[in-house]
N, C-alpha and C. Protein backbone atom coordinates (compact mmCIF):
# COMPACT_ATOMS: atom_id res chain seq x y z
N UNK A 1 -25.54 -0.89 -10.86
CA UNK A 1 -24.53 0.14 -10.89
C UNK A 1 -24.84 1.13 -12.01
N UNK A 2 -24.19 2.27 -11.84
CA UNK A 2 -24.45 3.14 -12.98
C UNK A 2 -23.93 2.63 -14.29
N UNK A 3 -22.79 2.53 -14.68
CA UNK A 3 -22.72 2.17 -15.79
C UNK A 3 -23.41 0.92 -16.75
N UNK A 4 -24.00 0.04 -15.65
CA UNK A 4 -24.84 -0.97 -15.86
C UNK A 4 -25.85 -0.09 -16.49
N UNK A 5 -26.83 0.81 -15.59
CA UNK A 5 -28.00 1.39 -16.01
C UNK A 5 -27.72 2.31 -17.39
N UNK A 6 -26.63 2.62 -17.45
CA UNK A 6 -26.62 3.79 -18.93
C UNK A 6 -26.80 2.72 -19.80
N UNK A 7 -26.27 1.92 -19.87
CA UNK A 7 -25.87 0.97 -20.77
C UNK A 7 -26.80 -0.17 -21.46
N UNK A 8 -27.45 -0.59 -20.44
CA UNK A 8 -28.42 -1.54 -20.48
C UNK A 8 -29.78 -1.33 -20.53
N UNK A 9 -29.49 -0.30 -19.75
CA UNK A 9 -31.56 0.16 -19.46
C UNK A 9 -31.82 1.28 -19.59
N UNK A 10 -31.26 2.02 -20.69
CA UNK A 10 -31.78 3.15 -21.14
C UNK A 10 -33.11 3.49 -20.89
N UNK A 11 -34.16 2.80 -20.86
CA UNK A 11 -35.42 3.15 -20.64
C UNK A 11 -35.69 3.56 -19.28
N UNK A 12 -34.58 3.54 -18.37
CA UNK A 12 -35.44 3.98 -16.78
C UNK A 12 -34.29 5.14 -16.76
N UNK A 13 -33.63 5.73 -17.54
CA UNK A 13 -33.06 7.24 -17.41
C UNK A 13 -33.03 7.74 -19.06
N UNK A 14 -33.97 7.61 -19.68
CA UNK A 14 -34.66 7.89 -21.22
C UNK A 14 -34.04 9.38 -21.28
N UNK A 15 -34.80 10.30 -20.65
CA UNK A 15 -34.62 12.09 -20.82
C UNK A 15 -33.52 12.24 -20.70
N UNK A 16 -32.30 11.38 -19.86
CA UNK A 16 -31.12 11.52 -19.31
C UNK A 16 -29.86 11.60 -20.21
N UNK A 17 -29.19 12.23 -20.32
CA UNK A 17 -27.66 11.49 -21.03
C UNK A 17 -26.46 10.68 -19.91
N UNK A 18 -26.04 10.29 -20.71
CA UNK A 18 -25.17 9.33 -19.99
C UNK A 18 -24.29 10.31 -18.60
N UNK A 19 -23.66 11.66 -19.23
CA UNK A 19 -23.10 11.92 -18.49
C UNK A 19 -24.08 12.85 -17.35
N UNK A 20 -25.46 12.71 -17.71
CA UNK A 20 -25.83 13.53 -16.62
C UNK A 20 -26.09 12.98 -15.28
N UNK A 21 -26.32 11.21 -15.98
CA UNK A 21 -26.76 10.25 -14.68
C UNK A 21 -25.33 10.32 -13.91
N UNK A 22 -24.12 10.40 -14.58
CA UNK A 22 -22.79 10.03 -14.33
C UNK A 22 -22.51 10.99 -12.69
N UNK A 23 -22.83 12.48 -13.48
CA UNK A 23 -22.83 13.81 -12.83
C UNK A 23 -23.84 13.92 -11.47
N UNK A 24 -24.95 13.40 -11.46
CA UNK A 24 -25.81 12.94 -10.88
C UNK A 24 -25.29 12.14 -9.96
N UNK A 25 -24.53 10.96 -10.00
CA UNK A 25 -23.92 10.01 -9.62
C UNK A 25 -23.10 10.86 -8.31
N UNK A 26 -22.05 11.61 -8.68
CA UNK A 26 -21.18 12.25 -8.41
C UNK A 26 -21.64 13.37 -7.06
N UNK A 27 -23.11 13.82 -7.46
CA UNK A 27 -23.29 15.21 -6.54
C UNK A 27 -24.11 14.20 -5.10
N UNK A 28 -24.80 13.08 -5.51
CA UNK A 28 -25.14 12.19 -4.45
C UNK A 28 -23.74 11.71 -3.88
N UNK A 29 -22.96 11.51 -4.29
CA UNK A 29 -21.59 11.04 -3.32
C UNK A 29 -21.10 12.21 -2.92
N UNK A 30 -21.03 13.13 -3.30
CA UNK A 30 -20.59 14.15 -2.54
C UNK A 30 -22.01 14.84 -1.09
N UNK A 31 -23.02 15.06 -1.67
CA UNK A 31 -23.80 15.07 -0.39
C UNK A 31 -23.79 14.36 0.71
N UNK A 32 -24.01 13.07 0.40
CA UNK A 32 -23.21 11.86 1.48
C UNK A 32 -22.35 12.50 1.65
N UNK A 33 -21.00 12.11 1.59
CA UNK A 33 -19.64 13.24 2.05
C UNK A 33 -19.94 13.77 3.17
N UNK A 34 -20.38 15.01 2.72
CA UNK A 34 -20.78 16.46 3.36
C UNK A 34 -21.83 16.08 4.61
N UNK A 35 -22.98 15.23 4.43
CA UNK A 35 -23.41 14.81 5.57
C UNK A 35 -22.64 13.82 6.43
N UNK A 36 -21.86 12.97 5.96
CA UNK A 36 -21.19 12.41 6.88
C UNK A 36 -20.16 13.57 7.64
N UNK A 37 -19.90 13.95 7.26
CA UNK A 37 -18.33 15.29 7.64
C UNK A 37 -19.48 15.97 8.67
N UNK A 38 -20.38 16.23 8.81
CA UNK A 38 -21.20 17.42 9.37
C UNK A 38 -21.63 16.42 10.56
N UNK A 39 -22.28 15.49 10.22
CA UNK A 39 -22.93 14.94 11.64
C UNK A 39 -21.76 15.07 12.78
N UNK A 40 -20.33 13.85 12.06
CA UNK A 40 -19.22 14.27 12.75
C UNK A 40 -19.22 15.26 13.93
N UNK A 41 -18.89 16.38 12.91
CA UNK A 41 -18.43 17.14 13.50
C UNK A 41 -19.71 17.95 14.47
N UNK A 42 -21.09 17.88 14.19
CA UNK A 42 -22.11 18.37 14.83
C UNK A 42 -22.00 18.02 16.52
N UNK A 43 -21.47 16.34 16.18
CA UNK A 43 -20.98 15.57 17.67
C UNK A 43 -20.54 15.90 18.38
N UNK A 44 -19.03 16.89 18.11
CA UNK A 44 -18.06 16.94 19.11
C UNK A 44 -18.28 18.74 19.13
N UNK A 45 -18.76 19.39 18.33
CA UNK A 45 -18.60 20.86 18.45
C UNK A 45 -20.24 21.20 18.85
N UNK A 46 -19.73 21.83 20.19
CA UNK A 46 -21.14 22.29 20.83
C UNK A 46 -21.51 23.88 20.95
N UNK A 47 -20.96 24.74 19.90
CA UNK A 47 -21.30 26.37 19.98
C UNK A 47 -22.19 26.05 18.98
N UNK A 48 -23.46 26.48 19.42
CA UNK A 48 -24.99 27.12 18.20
C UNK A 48 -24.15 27.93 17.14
N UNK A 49 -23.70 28.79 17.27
CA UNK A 49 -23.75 29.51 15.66
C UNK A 49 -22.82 28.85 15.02
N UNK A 50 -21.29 27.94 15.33
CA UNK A 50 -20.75 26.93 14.70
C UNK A 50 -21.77 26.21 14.43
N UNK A 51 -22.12 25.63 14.94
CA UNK A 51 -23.02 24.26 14.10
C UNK A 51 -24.44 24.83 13.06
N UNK A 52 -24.82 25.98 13.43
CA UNK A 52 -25.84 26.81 12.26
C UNK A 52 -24.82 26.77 10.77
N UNK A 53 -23.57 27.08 10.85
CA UNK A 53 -22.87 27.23 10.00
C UNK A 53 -22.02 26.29 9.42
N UNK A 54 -21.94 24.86 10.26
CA UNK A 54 -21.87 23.55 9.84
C UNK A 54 -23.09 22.94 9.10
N UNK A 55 -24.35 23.60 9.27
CA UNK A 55 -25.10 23.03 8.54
C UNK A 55 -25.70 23.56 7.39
N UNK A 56 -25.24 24.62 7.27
CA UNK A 56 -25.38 25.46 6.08
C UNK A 56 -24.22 25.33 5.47
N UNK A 57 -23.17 24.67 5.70
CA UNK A 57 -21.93 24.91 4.77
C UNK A 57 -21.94 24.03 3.33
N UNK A 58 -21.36 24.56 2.40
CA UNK A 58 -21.70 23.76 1.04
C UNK A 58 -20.38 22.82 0.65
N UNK A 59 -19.31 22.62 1.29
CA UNK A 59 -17.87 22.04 0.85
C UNK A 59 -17.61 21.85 2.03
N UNK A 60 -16.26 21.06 1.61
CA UNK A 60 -15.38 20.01 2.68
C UNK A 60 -14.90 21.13 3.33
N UNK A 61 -14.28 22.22 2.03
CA UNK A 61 -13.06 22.62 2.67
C UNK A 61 -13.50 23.82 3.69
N UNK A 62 -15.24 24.39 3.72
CA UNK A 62 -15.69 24.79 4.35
C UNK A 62 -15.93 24.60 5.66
N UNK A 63 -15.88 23.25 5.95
CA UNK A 63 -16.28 22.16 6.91
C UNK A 63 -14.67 21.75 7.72
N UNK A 64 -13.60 22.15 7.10
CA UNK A 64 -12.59 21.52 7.41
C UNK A 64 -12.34 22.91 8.01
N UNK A 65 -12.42 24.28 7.64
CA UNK A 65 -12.21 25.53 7.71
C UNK A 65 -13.06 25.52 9.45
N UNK A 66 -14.14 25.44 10.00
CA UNK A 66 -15.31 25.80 10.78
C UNK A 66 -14.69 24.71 11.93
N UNK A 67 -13.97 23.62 11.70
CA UNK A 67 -13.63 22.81 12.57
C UNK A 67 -11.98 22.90 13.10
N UNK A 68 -11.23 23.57 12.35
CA UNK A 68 -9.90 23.93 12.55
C UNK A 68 -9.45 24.50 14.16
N UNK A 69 -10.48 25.31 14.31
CA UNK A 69 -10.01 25.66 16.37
C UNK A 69 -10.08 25.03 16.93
N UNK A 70 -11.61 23.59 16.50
CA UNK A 70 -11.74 22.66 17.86
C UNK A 70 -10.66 21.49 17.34
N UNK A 71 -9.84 21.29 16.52
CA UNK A 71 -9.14 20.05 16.13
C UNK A 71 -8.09 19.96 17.32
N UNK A 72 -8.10 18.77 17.58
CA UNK A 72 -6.54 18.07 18.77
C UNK A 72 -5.34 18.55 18.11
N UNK A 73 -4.90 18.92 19.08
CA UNK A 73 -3.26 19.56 18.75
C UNK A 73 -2.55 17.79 17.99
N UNK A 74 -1.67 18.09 17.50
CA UNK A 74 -0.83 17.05 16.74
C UNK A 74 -0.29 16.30 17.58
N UNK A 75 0.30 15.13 17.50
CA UNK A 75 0.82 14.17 18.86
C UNK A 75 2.76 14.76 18.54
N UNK A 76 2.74 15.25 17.32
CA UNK A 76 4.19 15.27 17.22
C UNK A 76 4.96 13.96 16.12
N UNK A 77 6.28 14.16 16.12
CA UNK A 77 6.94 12.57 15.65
C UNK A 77 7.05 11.95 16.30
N UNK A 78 7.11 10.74 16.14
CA UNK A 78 7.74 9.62 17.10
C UNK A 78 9.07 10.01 17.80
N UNK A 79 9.75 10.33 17.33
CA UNK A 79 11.04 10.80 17.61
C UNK A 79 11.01 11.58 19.25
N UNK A 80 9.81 13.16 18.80
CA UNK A 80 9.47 13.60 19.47
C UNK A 80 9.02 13.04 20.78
N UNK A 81 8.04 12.17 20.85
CA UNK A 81 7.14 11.50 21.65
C UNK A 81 8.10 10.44 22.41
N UNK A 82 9.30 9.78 21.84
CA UNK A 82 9.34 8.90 22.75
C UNK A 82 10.68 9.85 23.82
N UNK A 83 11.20 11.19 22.69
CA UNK A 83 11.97 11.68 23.67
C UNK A 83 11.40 12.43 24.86
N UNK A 84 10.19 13.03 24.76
CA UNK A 84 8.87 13.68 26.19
C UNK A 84 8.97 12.40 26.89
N UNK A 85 8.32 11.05 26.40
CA UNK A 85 7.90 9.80 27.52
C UNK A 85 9.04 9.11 27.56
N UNK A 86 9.92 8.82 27.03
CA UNK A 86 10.95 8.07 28.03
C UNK A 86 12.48 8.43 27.33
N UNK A 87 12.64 9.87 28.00
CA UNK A 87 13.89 10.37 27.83
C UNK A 87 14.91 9.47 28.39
N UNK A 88 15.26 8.09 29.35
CA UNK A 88 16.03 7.55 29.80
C UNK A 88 15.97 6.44 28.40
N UNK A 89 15.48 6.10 27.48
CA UNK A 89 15.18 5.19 26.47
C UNK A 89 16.40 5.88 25.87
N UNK A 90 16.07 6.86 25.76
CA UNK A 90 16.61 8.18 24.37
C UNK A 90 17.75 7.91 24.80
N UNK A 91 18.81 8.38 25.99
CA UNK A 91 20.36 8.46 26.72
C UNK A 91 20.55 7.16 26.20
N UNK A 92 19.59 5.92 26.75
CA UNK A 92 20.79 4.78 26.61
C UNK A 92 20.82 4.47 24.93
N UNK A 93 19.99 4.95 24.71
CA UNK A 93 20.26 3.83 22.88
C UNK A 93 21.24 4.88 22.05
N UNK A 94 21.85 6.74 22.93
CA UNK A 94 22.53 7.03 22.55
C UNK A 94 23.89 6.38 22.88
N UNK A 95 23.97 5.78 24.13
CA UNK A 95 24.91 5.39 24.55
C UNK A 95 25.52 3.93 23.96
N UNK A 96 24.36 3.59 24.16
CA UNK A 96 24.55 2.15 23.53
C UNK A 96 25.44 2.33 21.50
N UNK A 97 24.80 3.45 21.12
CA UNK A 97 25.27 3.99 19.80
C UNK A 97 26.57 4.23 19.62
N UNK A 98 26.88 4.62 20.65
CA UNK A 98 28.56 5.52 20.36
C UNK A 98 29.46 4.62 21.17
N UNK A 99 29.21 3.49 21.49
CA UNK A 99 30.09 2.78 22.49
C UNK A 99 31.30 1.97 21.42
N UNK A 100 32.49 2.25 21.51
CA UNK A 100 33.27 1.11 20.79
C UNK A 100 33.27 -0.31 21.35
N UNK A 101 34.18 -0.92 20.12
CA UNK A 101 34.26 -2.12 20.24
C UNK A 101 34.70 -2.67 21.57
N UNK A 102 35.45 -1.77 22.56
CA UNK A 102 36.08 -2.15 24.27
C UNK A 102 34.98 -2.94 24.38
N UNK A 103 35.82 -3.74 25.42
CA UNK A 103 35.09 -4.98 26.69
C UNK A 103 33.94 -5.55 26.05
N UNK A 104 33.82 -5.65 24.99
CA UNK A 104 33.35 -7.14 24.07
C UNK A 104 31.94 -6.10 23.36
N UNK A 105 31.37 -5.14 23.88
CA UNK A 105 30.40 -4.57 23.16
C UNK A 105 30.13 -4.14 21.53
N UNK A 106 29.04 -4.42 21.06
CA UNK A 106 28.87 -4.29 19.82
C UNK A 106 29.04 -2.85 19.26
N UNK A 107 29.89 -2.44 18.37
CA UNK A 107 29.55 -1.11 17.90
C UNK A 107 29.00 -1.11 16.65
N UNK A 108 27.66 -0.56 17.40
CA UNK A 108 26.54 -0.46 16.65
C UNK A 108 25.75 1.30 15.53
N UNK A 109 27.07 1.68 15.81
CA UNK A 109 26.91 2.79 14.60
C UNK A 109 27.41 2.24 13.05
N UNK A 110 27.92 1.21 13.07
CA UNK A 110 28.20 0.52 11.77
C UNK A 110 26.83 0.61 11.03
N UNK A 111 25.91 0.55 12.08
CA UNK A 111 24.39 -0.34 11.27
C UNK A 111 23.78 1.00 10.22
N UNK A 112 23.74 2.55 10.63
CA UNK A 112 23.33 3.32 10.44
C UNK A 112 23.31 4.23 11.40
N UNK A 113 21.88 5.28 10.96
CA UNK A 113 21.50 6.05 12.21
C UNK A 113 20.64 5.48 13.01
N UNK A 114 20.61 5.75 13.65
CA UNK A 114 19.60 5.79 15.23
C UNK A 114 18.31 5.41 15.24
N UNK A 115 17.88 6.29 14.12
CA UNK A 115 16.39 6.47 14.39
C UNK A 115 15.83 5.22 14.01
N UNK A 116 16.04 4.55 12.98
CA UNK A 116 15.28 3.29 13.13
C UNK A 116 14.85 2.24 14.07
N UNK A 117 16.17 2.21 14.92
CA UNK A 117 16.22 1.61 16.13
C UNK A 117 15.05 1.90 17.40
N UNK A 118 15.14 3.41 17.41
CA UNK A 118 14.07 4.06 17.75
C UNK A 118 12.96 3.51 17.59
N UNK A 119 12.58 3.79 16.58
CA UNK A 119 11.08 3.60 15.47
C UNK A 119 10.92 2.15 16.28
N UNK A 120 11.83 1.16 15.99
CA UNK A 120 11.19 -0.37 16.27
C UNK A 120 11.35 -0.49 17.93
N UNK A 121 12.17 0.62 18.63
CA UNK A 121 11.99 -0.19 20.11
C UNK A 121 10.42 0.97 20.61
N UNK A 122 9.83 1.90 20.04
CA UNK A 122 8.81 2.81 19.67
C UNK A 122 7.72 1.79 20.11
N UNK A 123 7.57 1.02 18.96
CA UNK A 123 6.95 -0.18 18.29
C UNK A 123 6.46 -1.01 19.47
N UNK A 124 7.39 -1.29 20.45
CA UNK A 124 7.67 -2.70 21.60
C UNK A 124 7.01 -1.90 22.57
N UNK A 125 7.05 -0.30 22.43
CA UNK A 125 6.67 -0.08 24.22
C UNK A 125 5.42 0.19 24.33
């Protein structure tokens, strides 16, 4: 590890100072980075002058910038999502919510709001 090598074996980074191996350290993890982020995205984005410019790019946020048109639209909240796929879910657990204590049923707005209920029957489907 690096701090092993500053420390111990000065003789195989002699010319070096500590913080340059450190710094050094740092611009190899970031190249990694940047090549991992690029192959990525080289994968799924198939326009030539995008990817000339994915591979010339020097930062993430360059890379995050060049990939922004082809990114998947957002799925939304849960909230959202289970009211699109199963709007009959949504009615009854309102119903089930606002029902009083009549003909033996639980009234279940004592517990809180809604949405948790949601979230965990979300969870089941």
């Amino acid at each position: 590890s690096i701090p092993f090598v500053c420390r111990y074996r000065t003789d195989v980074i002699e010319p070096l100072t500590t913080k340059q191996v450190h710094f050094l350290q740092s611009l190899v993890s970031k190249h990694n980075s940047l090549t991992s982020l690029r192959s990525k995205l080289l994968d799924c984005i198939n326009d030539k002058t995008v990817q000339e410019q994915i591979l010339t790019s020097t930062s993430k946020s360059e890379l995050d910038d060049l990939y922004a048109p082809f990114k998947p639209p957002s799925k939304g909240s849960i909230l959202e999502r289970i009211q699109k796929e199963h709007p009959d879910l949504v009615d009854a657990v309102d119903l089930l919510w606002s029902k009083d204590n009549d003909g033996g049923s639980v009234n279940l707005s004592k517990l809180g709001p809604r949405e948790p209920l949601i979230q965990l029957l979300s969870a089941k489907i």
